[in-house]
Structure formats: C-alpha cells, structure tokens
Protein backbone atom coordinates (compact mmCIF):
# COMPACT_ATOMS: atom_id res chain seq x y z
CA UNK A 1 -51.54 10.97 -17.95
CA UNK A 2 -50.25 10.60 -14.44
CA UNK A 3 -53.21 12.89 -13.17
CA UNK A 4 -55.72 10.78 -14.88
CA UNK A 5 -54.38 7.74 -12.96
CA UNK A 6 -54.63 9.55 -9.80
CA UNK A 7 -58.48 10.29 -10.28
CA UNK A 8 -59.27 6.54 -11.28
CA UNK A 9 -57.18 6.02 -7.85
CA UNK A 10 -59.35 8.31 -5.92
CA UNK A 11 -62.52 7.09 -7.61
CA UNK A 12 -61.73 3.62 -6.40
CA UNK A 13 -64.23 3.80 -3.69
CA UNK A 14 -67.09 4.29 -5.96
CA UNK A 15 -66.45 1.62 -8.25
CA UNK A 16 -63.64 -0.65 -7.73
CA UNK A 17 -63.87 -2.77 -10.77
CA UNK A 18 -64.24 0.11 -13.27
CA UNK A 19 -61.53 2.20 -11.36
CA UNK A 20 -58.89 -0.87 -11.17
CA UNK A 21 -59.44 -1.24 -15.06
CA UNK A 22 -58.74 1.61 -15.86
CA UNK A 23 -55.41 1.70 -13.45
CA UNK A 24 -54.66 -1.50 -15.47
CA UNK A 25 -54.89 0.10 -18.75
CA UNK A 26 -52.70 3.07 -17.99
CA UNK A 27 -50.14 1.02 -16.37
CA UNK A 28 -50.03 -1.25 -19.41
CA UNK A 29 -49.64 1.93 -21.23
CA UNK A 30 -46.84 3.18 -19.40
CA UNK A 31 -45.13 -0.07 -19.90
CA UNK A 32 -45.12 0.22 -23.92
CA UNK A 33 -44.05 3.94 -23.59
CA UNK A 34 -41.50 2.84 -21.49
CA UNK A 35 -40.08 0.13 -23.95
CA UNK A 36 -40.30 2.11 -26.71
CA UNK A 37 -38.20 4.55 -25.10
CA UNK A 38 -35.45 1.92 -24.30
CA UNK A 39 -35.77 0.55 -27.85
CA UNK A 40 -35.23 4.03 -29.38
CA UNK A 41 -32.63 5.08 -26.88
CA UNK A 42 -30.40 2.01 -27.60
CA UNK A 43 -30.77 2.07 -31.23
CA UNK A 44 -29.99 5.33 -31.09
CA UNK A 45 -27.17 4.82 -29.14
CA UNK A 46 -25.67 2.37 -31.39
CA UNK A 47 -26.12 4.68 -34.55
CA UNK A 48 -23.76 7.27 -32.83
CA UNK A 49 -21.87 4.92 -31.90
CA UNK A 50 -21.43 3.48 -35.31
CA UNK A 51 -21.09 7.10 -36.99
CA UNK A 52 -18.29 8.04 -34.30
CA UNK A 53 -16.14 4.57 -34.98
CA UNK A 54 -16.81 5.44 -39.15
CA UNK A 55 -15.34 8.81 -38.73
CA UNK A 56 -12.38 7.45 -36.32
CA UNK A 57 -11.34 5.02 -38.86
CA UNK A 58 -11.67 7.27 -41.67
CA UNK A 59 -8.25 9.36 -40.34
C-alpha cells in the first residue's frame, strides 16, 4: 500500500485535491490497521498471560 501512497504523492502536481484525498484515505487506513494491531497484540498478550499464571498456580 505504501507504493500506492507514493504515486498519489507524486501525482500531486496534477491534481492536488484528488491526490490529497486519496493520501487522506490511506492514512486513515493505516490508522485502523494500526489499532487493530495494538488491540490484537494486547489481547493477545493478556491471554498468555492468563494461560501462564493458570498453569503456575496449578503446581
């Protein structure tokens, strides 16, 4: 996706509305993608955590 971005960037000159739209967009992706990693990774996180502390109390 990152190349995309770079040929709305370079296409800027032709039509700066369009082009900055576009940036927009793909920045707004990048911005869910990037939360949904952080959600997953902390849930995650918390599940091992939780399995690990099950299995230490169990002994």
């Amino acid at each position: 996706m990152s190349h995309i971005r770079k040929k709305f960037d370079e296409s800027a000159d032709n039509d700066m509305v369009r082009a900055k739209h576009a940036v927009d967009e793909i920045a707004a992706k990048y911005a869910i993608e990037k939360q949904i990693k952080e959600a997953f990774s902390a849930s995650f996180c918390g599940l091992l955590k939780f399995t690990f502390t099950q299995k230490v109390n169990i002994f």
